[in-house]
C-alpha atoms as a PDB file:
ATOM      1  CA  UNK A   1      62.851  65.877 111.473  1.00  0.00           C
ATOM      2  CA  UNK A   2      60.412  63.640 109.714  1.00  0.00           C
ATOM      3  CA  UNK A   3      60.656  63.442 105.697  1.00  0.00           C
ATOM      4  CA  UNK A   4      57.337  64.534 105.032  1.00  0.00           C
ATOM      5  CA  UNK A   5      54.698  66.758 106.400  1.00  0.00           C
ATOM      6  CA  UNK A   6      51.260  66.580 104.931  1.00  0.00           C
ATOM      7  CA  UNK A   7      49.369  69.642 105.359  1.00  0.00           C
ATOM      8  CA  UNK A   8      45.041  69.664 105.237  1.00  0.00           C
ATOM      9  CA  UNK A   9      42.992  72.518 105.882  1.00  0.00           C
ATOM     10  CA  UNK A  10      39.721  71.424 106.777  1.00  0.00           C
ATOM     11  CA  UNK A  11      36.588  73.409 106.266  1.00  0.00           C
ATOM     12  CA  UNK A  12      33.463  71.265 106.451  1.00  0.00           C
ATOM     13  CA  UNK A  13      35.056  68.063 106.477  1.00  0.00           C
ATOM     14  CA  UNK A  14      33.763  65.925 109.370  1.00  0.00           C
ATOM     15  CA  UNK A  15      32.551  63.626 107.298  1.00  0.00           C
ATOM     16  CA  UNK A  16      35.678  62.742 105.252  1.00  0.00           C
ATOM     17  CA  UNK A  17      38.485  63.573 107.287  1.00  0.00           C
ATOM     18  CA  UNK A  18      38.766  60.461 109.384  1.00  0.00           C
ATOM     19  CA  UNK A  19      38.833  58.305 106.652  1.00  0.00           C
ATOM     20  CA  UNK A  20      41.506  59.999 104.866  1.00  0.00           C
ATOM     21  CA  UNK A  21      43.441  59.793 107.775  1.00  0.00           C
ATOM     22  CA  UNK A  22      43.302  56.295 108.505  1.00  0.00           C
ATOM     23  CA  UNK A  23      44.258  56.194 104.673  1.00  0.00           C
ATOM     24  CA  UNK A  24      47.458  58.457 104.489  1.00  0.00           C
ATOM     25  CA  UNK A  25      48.191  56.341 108.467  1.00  0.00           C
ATOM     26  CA  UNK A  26      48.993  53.114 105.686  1.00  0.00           C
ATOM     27  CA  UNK A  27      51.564  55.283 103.414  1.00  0.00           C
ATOM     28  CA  UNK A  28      55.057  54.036 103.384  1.00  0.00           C
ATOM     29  CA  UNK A  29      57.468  56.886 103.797  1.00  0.00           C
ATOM     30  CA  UNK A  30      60.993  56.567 104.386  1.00  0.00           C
ATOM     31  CA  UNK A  31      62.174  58.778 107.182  1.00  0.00           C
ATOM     32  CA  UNK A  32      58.503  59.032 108.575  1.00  0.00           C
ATOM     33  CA  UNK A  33      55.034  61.173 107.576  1.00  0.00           C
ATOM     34  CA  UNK A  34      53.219  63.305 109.879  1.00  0.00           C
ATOM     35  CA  UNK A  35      49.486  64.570 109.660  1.00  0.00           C
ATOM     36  CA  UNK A  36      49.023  69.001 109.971  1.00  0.00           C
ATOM     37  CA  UNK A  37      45.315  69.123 110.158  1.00  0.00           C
ATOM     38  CA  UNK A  38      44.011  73.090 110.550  1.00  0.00           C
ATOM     39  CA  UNK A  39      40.612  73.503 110.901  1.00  0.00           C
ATOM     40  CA  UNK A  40      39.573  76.527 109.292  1.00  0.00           C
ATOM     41  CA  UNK A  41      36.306  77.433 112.363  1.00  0.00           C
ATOM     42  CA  UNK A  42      34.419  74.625 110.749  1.00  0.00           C
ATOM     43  CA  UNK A  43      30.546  75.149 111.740  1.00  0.00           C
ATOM     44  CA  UNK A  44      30.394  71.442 111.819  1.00  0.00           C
ATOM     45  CA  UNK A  45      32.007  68.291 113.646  1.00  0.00           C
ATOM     46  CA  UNK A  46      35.457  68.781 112.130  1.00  0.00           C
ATOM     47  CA  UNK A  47      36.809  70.071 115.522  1.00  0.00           C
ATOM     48  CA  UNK A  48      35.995  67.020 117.424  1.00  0.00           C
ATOM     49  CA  UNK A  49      36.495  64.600 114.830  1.00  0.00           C
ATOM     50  CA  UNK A  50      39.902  66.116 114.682  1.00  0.00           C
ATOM     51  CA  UNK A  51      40.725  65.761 118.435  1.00  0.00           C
ATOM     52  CA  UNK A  52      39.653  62.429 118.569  1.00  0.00           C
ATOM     53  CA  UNK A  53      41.923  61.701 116.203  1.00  0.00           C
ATOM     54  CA  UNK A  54      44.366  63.053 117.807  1.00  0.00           C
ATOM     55  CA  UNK A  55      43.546  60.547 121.016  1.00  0.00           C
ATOM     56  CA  UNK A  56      43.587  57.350 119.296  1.00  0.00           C
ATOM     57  CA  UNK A  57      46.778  58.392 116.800  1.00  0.00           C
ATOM     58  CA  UNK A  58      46.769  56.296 113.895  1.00  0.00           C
ATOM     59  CA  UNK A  59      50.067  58.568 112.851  1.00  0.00           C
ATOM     60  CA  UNK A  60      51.985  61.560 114.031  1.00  0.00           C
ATOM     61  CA  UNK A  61      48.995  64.481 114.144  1.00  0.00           C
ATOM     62  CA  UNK A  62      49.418  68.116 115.045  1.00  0.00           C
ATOM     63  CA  UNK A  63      45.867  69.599 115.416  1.00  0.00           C
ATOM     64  CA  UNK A  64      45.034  73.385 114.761  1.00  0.00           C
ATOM     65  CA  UNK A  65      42.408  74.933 115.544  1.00  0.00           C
ATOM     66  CA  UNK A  66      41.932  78.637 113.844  1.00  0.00           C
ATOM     67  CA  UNK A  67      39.710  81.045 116.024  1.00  0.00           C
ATOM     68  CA  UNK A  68      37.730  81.894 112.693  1.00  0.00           C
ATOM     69  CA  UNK A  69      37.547  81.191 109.376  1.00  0.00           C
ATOM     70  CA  UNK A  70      40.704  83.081 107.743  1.00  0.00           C
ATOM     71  CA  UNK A  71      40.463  81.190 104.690  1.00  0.00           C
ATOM     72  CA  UNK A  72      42.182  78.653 102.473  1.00  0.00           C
ATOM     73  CA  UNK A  73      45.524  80.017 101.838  1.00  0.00           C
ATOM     74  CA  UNK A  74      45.607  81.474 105.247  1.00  0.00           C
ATOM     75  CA  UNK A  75      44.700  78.384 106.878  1.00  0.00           C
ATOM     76  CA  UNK A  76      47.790  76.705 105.028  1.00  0.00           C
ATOM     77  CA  UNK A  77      50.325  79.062 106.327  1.00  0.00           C
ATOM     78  CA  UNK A  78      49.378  77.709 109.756  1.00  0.00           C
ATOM     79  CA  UNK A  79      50.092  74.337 108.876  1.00  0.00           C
ATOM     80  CA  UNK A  80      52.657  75.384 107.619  1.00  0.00           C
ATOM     81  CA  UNK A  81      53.921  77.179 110.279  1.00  0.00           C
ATOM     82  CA  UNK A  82      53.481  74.018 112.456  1.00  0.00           C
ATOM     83  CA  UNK A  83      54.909  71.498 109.988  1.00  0.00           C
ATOM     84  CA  UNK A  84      58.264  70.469 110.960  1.00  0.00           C
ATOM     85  CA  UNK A  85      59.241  67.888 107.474  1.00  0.00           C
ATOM     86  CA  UNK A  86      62.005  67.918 104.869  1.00  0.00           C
ATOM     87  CA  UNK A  87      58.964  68.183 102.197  1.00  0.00           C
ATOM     88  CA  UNK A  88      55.211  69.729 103.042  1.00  0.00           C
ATOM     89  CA  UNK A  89      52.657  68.618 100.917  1.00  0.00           C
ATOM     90  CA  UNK A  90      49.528  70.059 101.036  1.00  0.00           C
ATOM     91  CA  UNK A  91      45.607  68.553  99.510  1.00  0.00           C
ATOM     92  CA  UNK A  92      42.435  68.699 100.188  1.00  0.00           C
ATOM     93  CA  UNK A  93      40.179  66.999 102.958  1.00  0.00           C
ATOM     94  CA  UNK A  94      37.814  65.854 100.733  1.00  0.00           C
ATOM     95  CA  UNK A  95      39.612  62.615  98.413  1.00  0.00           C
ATOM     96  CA  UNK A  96      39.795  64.580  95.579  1.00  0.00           C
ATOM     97  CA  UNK A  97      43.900  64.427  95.840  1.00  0.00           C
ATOM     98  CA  UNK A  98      43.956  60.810  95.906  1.00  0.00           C
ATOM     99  CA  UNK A  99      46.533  59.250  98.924  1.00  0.00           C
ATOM    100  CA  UNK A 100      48.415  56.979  96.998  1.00  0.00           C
ATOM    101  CA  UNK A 101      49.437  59.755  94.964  1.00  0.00           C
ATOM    102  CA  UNK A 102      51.062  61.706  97.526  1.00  0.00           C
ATOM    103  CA  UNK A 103      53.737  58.565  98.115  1.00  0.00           C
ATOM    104  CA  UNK A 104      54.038  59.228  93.878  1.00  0.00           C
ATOM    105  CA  UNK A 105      54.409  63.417  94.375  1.00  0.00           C
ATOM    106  CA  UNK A 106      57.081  62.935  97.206  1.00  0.00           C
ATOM    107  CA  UNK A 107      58.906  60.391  95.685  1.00  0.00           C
ATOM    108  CA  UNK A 108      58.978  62.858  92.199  1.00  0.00           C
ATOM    109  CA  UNK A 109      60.400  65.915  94.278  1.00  0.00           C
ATOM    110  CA  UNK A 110      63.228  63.828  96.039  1.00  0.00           C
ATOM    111  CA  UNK A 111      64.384  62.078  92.718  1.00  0.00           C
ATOM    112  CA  UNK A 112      64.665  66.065  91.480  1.00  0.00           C
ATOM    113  CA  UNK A 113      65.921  68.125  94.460  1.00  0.00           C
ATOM    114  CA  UNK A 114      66.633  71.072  91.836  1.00  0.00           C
ATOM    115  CA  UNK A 115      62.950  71.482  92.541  1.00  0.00           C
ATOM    116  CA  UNK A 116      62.043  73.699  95.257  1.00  0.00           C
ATOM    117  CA  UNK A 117      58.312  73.231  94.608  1.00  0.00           C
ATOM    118  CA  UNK A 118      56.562  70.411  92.475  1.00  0.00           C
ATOM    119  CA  UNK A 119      53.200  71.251  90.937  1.00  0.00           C
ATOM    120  CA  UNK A 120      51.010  68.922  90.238  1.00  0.00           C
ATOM    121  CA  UNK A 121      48.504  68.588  87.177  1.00  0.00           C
ATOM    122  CA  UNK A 122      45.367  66.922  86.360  1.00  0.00           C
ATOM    123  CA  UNK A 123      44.855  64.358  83.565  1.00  0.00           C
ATOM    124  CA  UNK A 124      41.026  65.177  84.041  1.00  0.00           C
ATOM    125  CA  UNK A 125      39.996  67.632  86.333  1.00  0.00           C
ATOM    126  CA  UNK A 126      37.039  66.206  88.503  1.00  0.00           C
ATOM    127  CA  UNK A 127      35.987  69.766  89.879  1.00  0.00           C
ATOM    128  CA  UNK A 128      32.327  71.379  89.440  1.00  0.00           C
ATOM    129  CA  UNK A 129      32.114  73.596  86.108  1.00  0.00           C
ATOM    130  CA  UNK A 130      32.346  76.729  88.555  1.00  0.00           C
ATOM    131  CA  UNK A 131      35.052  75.537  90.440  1.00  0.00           C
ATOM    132  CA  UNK A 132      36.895  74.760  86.679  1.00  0.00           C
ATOM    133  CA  UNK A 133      35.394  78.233  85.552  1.00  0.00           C
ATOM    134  CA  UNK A 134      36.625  80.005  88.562  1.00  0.00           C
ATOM    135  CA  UNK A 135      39.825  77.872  88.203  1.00  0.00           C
ATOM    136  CA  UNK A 136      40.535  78.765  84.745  1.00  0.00           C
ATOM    137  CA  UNK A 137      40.095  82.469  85.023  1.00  0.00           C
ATOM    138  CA  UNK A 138      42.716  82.539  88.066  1.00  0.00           C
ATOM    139  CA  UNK A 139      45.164  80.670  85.956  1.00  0.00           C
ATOM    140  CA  UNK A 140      44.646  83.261  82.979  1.00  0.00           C
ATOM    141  CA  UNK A 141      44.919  86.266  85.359  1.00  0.00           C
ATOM    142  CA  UNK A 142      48.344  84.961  86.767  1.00  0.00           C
ATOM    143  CA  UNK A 143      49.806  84.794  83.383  1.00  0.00           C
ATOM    144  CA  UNK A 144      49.246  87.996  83.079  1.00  0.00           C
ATOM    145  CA  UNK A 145      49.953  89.414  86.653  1.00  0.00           C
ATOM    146  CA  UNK A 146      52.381  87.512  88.319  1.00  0.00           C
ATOM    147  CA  UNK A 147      54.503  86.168  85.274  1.00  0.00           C
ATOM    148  CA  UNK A 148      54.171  82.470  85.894  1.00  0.00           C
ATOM    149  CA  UNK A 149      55.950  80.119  83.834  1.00  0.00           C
ATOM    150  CA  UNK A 150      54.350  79.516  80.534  1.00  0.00           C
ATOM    151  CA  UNK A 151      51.282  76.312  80.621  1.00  0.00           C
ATOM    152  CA  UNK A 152      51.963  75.506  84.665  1.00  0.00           C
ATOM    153  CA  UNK A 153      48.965  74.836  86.192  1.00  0.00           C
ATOM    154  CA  UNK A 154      48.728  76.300  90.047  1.00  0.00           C
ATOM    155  CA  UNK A 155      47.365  73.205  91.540  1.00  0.00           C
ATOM    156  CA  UNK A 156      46.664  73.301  95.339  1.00  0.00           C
ATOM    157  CA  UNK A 157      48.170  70.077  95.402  1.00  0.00           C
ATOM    158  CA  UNK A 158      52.172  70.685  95.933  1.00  0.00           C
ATOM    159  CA  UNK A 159      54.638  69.721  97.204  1.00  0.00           C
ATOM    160  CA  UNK A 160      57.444  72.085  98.329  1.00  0.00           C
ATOM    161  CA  UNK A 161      60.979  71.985 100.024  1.00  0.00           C
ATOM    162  CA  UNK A 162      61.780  72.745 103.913  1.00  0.00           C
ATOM    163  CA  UNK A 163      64.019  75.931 102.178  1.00  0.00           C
ATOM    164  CA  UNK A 164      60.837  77.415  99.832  1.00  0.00           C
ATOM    165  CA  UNK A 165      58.886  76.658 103.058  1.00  0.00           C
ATOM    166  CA  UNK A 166      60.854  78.675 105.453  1.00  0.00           C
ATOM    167  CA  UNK A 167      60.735  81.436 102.622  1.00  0.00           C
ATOM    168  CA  UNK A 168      57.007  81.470 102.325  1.00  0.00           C
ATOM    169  CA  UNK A 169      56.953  82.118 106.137  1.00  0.00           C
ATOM    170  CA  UNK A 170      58.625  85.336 106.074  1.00  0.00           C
ATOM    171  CA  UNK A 171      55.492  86.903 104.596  1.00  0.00           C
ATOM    172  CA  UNK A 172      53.580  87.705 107.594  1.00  0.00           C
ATOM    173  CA  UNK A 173      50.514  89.951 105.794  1.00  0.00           C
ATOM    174  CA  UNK A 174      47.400  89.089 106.544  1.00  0.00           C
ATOM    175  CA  UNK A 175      46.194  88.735 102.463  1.00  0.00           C
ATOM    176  CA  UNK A 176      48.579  85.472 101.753  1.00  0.00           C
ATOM    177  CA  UNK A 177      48.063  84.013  98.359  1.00  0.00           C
ATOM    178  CA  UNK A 178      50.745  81.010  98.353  1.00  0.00           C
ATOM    179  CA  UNK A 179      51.428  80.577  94.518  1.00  0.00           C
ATOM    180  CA  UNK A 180      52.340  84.231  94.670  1.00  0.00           C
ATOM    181  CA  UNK A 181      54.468  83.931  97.326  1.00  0.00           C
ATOM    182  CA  UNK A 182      56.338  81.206  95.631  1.00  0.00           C
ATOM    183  CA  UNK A 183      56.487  82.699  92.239  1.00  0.00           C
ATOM    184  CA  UNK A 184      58.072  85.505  93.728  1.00  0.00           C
ATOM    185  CA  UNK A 185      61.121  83.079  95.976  1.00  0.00           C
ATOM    186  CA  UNK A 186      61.408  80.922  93.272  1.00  0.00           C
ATOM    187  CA  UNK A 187      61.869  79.713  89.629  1.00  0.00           C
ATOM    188  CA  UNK A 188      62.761  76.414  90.104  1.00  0.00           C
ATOM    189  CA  UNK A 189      59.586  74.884  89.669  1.00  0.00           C
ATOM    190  CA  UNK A 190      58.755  71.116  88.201  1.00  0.00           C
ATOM    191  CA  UNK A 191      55.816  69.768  87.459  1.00  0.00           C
ATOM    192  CA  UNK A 192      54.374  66.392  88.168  1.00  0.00           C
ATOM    193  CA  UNK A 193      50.458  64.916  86.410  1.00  0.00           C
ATOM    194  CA  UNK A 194      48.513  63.040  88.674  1.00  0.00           C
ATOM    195  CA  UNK A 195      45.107  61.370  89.052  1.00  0.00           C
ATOM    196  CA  UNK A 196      42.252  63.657  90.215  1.00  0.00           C
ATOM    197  CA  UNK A 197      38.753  61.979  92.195  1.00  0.00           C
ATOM    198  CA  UNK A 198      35.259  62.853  91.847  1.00  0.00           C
ATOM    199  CA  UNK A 199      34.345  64.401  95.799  1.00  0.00           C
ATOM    200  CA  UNK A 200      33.336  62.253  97.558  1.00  0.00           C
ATOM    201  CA  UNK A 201      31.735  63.920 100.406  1.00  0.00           C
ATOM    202  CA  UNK A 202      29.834  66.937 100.369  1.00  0.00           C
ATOM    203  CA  UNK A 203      29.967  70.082  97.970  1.00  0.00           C
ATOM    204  CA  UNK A 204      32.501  72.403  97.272  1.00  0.00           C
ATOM    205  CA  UNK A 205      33.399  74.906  99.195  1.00  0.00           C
ATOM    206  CA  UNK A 206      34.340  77.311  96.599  1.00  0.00           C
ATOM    207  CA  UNK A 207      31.348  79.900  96.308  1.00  0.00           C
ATOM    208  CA  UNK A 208      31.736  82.919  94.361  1.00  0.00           C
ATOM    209  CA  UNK A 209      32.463  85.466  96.865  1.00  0.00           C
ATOM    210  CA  UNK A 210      35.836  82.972  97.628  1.00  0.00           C
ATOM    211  CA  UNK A 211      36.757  83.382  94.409  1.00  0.00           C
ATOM    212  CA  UNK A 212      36.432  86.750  93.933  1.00  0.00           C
ATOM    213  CA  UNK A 213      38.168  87.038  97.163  1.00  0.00           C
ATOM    214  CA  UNK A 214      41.111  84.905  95.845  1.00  0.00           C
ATOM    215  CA  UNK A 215      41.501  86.786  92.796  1.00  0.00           C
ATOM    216  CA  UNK A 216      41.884  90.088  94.814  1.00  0.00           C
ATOM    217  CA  UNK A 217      44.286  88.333  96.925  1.00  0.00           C
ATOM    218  CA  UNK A 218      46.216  87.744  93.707  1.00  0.00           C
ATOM    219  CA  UNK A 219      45.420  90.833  91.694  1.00  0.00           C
ATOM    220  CA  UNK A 220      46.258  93.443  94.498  1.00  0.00           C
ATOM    221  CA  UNK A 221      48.215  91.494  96.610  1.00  0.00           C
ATOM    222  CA  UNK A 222      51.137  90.841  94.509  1.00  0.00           C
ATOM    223  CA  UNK A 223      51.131  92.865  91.492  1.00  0.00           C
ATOM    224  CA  UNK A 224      51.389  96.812  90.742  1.00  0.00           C
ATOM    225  CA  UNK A 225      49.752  96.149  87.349  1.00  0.00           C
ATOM    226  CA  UNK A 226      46.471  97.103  88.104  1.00  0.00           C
ATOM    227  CA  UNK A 227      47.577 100.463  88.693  1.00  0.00           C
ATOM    228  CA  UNK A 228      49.554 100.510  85.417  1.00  0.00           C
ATOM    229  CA  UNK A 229      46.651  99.687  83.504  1.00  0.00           C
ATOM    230  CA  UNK A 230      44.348 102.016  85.268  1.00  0.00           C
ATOM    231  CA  UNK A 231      46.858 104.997  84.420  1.00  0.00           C
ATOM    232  CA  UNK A 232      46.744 103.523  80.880  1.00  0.00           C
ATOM    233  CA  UNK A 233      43.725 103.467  80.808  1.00  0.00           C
ATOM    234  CA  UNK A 234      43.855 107.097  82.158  1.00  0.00           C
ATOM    235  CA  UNK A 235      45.541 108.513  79.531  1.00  0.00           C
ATOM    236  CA  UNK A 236      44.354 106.974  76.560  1.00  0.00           C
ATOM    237  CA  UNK A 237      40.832 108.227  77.384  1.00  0.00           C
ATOM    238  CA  UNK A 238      42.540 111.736  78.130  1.00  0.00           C
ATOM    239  CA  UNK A 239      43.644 111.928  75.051  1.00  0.00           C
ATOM    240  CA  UNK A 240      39.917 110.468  73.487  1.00  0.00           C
ATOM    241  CA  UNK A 241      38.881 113.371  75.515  1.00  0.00           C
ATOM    242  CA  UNK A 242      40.808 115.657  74.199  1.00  0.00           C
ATOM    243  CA  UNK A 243      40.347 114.927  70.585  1.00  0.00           C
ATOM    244  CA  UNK A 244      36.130 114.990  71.042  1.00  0.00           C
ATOM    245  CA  UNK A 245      36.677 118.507  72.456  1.00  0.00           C
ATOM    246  CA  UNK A 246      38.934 119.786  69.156  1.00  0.00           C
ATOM    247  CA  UNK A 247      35.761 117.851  66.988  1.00  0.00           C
ATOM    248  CA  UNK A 248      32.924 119.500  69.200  1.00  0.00           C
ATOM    249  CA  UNK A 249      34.945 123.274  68.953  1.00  0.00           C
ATOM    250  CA  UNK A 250      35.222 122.530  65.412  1.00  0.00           C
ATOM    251  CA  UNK A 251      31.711 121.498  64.752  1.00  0.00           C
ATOM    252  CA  UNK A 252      29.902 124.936  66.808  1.00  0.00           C
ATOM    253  CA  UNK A 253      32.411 127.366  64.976  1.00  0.00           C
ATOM    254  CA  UNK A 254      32.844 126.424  61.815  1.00  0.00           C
ATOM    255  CA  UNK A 255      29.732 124.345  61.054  1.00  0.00           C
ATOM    256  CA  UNK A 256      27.754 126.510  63.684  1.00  0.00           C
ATOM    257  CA  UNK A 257      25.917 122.653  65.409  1.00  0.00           C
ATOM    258  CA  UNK A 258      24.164 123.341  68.727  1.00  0.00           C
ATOM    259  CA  UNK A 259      26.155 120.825  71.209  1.00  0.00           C
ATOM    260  CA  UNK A 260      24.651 117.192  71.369  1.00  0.00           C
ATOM    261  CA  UNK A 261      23.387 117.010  75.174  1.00  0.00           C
ATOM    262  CA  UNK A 262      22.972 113.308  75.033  1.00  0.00           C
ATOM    263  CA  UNK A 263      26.533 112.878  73.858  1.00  0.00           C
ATOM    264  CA  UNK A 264      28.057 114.760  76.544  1.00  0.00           C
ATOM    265  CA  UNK A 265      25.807 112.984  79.367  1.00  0.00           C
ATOM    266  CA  UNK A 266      26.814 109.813  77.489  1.00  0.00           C
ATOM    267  CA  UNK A 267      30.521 110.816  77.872  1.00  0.00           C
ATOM    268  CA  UNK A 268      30.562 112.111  81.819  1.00  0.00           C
ATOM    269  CA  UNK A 269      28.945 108.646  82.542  1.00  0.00           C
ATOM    270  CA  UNK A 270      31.328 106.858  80.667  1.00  0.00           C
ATOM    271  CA  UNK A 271      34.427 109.104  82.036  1.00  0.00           C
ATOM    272  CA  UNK A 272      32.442 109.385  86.258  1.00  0.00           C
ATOM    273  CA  UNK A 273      32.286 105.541  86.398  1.00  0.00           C
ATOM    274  CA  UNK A 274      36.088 104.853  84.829  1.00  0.00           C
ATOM    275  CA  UNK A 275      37.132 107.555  87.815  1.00  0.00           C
ATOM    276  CA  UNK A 276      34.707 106.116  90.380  1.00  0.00           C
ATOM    277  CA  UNK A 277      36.819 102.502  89.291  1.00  0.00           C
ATOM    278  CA  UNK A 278      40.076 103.414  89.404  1.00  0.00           C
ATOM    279  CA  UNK A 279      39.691 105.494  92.908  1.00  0.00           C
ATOM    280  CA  UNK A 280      37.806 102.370  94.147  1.00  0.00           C
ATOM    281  CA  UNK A 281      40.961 100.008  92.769  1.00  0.00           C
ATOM    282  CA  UNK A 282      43.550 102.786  94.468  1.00  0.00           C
ATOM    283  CA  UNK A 283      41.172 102.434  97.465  1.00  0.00           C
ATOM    284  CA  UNK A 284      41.575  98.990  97.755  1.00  0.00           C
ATOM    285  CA  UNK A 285      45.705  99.015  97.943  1.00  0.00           C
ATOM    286  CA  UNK A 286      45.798 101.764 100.560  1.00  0.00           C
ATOM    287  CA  UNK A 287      42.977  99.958 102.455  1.00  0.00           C
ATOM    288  CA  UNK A 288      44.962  96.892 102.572  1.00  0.00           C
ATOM    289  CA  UNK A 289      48.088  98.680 103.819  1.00  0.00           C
ATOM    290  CA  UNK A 290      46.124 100.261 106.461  1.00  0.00           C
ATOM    291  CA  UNK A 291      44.953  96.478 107.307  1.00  0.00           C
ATOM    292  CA  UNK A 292      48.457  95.821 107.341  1.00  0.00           C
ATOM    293  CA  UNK A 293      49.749  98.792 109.191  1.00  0.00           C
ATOM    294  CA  UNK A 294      46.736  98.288 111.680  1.00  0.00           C
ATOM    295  CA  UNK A 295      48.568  94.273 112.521  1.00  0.00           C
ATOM    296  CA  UNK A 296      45.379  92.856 111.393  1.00  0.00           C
ATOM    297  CA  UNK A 297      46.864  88.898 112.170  1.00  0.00           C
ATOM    298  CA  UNK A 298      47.444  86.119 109.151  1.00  0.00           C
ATOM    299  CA  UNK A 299      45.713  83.981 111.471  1.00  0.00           C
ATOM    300  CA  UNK A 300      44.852  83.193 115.489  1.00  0.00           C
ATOM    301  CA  UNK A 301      45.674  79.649 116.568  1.00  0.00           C
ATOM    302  CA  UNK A 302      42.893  78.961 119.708  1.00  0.00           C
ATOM    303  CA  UNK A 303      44.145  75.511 120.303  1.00  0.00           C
ATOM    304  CA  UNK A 304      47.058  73.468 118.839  1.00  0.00           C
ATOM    305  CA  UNK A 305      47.305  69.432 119.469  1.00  0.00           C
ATOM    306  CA  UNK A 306      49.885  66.998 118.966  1.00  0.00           C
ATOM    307  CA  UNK A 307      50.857  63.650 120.414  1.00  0.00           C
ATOM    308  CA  UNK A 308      52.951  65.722 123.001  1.00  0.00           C
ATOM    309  CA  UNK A 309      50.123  67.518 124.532  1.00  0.00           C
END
């Protein structure tokens, strides 16, 4: 077993990917590094670029090769899966985790083995403002969902033990989101601030849809909330519905007012779309069980590589 497994999901990254390779190939790792590169159904060159890699092996490599795109997190639990290291360390394929610093983010996690995961945090973030937007509104969501430790920042770049790995592999749902996962194994949790890069090749590939689609992940995924608040939200407009009816009694018999029409149109809007909401949020958790129930997979693997095959 090698010391240290460096996971990379790669999405659109032919142009980068080769160069941070040959770059993490020149880290100095005691006990050995190797290279878990998943690519996500790239529509570009990432496939190849990746298999030649594999050919000329600059360092250990174990290739995968998803049958479509299931996503970031998704893509992770595969190289996960295939990771066989004491630590996995995961970052992006596009420089903006500088290498040198994951020699600096191992190195933290072995001098604290009370750690099953090591966060890491940004000095100054180097994102897009709708990445740091996007970003910013997860973090303030999982405060409030998922009961994360008080100012730790869920960076993509961590580092986690072989045991929390092992543990995040038991979920087997097709809707991962891996900071949930580990809140929910673990609450020994360190944190570690590190440089952050401008990108360096391409743009982001964090579009609006993803993030909404991460947020669900998070939102449904791992927390009954939601459906606390919408009964909440349920009752307290009951009860505002309740009282109005007492006022508008009040008002015809003893005042003797006609009925306002445009209030009560006002008020079955307001009260339809708060139903049509909440059914659609319900909707959403029995949907995903049915997904669930159905086996749709966590991921397909068309191809895996390594320096075996």
């Amino acid at each position: 077993m090698k010391t240290l497994s460096i996971v990379i999901p790669v999405y659109n990254g032919a142009g980068s990917i080769e160069r941070l390779t040959h770059e993490l190939a020149r880290l100095n790792v005691d006990g050995g590094v190797e290279l878990v590169l998943v690519n996500d159904c790239s529509p570009d060159d990432s496939w190849e670029v990746i298999q030649r890699l594999v050919k000329e092996r600059p360092m250990p490599i174990v290739a995968v090769d998803l049958a479509r795109n299931f996503g970031e997190h998704n893509a992770v639990m595969a190289g996960y899966a295939a990771s066989s290291g004491k630590f996995i360390i995961n970052i992006d394929d596009d420089f903006q985790n500088p290498p040198g610093e994951v020699v600096k983010l191992l190195g933290y996690a072995q001098a604290h083995p009370e750690f099953d995961v090591v966060y890491t945090k940004y000095a100054r973030k180097r994102h897009g403002f709708f990445r740091n937007l996007g970003s910013r509104f997860n973090d303030r969501v999982a405060n409030f969902l998922l009961d994360k430790p008080k100012g730790l920042y869920l960076s993509s770049f961590r580092c986690v033990n072989r045991f929390l790995c092992d543990g995040i592999l038991e979920y087997t749902g097709p809707y991962p989101y891996i900071d949930g996962i580990i809140l929910e194994r673990t609450q020994r949790i360190g944190t570690l601030e590190v440089m952050h890069a401008p990108r360096k090749e391409g743009r982001s590939g964090y579009t609006l849809r993803k993030l909404i689609r991460l947020w669900l992940f998070m939102f449904v995924n791992f927390s009954v909330m939601p459906l606390r608040v919408a009964s909440a939200i349920g009752f307290i407009f009951s009860l505002s519905g309740f009282v109005l009816a007492l006022y508008v009694v009040y008002e015809s018999i003893v005042r003797g007012n006609p009925p306002g029409w445009a209030s009560i149109s006002a008020g079955i809007l307001v009260f339809g779309g708060i139903q049509l909401l909440m059914l659609g949020l319900i909707g959403e958790y029995l949907g995903r069980l049915f997904m669930m129930q159905k086996g749709k997979p966590q991921y397909v693997v068309r191809t895996k590589l390594d320096q075996g095959s």
